[in-house]
Protein backbone atom coordinates (compact mmCIF):
# COMPACT_ATOMS: atom_id res chain seq x y z
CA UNK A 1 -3.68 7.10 -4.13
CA UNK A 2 -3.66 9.34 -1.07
CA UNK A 3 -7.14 10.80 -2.23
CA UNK A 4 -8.51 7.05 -2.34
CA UNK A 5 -7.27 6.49 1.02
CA UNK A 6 -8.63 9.24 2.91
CA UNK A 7 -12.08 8.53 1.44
CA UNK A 8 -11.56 4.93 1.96
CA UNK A 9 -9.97 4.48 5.51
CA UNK A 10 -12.39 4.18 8.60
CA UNK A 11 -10.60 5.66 12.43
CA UNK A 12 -10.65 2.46 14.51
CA UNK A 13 -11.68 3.28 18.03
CA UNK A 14 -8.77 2.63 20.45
CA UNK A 15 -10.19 1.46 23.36
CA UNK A 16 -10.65 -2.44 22.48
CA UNK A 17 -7.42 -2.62 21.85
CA UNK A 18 -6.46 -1.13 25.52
CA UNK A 19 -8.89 -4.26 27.01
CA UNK A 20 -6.57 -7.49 28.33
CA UNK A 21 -7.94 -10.78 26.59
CA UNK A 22 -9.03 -13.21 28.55
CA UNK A 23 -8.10 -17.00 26.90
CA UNK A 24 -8.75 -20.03 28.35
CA UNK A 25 -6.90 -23.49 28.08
CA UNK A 26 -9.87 -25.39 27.39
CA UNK A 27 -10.63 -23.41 24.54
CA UNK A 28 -7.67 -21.70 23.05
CA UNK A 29 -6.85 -22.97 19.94
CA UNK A 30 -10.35 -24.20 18.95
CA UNK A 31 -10.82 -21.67 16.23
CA UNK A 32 -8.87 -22.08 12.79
CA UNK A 33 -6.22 -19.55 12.11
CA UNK A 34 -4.44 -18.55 9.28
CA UNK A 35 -1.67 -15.63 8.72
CA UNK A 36 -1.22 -13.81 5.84
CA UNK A 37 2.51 -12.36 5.52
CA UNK A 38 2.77 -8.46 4.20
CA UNK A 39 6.53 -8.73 2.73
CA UNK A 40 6.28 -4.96 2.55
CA UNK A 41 5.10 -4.08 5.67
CA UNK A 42 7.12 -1.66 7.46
CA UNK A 43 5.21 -1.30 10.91
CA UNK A 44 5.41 -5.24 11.16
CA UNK A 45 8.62 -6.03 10.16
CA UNK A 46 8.75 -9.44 8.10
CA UNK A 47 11.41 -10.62 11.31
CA UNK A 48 8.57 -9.54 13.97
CA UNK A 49 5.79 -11.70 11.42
CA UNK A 50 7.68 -14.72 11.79
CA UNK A 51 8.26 -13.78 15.24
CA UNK A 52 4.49 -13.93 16.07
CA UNK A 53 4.15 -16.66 13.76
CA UNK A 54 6.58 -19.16 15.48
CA UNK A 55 4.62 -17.95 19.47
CA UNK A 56 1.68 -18.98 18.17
CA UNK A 57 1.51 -21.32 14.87
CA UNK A 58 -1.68 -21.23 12.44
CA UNK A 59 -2.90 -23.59 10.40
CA UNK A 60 -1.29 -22.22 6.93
CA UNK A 61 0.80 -19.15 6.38
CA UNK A 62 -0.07 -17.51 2.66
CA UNK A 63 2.36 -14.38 1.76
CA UNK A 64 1.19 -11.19 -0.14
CA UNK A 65 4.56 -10.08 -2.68
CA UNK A 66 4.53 -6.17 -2.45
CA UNK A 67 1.53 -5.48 0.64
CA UNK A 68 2.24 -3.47 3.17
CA UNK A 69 0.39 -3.26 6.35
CA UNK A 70 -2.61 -2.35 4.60
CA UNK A 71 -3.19 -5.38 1.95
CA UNK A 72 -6.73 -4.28 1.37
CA UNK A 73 -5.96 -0.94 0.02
CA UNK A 74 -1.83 -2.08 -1.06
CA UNK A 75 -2.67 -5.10 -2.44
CA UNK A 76 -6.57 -5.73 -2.46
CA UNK A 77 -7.28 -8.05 -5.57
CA UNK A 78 -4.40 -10.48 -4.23
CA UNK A 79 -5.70 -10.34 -0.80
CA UNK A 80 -9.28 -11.39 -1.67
CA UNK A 81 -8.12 -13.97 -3.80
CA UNK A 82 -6.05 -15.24 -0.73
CA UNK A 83 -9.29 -14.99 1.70
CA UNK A 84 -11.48 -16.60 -0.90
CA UNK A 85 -8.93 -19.40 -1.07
CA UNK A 86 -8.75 -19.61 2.94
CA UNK A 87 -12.45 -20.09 2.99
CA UNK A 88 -12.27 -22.63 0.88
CA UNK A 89 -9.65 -25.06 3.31
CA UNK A 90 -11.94 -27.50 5.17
């Protein structure tokens, strides 16, 4: 597993996530959301999901039984049956 991984994982650059996001009231809200719940993750605790779940409802929360906070490489068949099903919801 550790093997896959490190041929697998991409470094993120860090910078984006240092910008401030600019929203606006006009527009926030305009694009569909959806969450999908890692009941394993241990850097985003299932309290601090629900948390950021209740500040900010989507549309439809799905949960992934046994992802962490990497469903694609934890859980990846489950997670692209859940995306294939979210783009699927008119």
């Amino acid at each position: 597993d550790v093997a896959l991984a490190s041929v697998s994982m991409r470094s993120v650059p860090f910078a984006p996530v240092l910008e401030k996001l600019s929203l606006s009231d006009p527009k926030y809200g305009t694009v569909r959301r959806f969450y999908i719940k890692t009941l394993e993750d241990n850097a985003i605790p299932t309290t601090l999901q629900e948390n950021m779940i209740n500040a900010s409802p989507p549309e439809k929360v799905f949960q992934l039984k046994g992802a962490d906070h990497s469903p694609f490489f934890s859980k990846p068949q489950a997670l692209h049956k859940l995306l294939v099903e979210i783009s699927t919801i008119l």
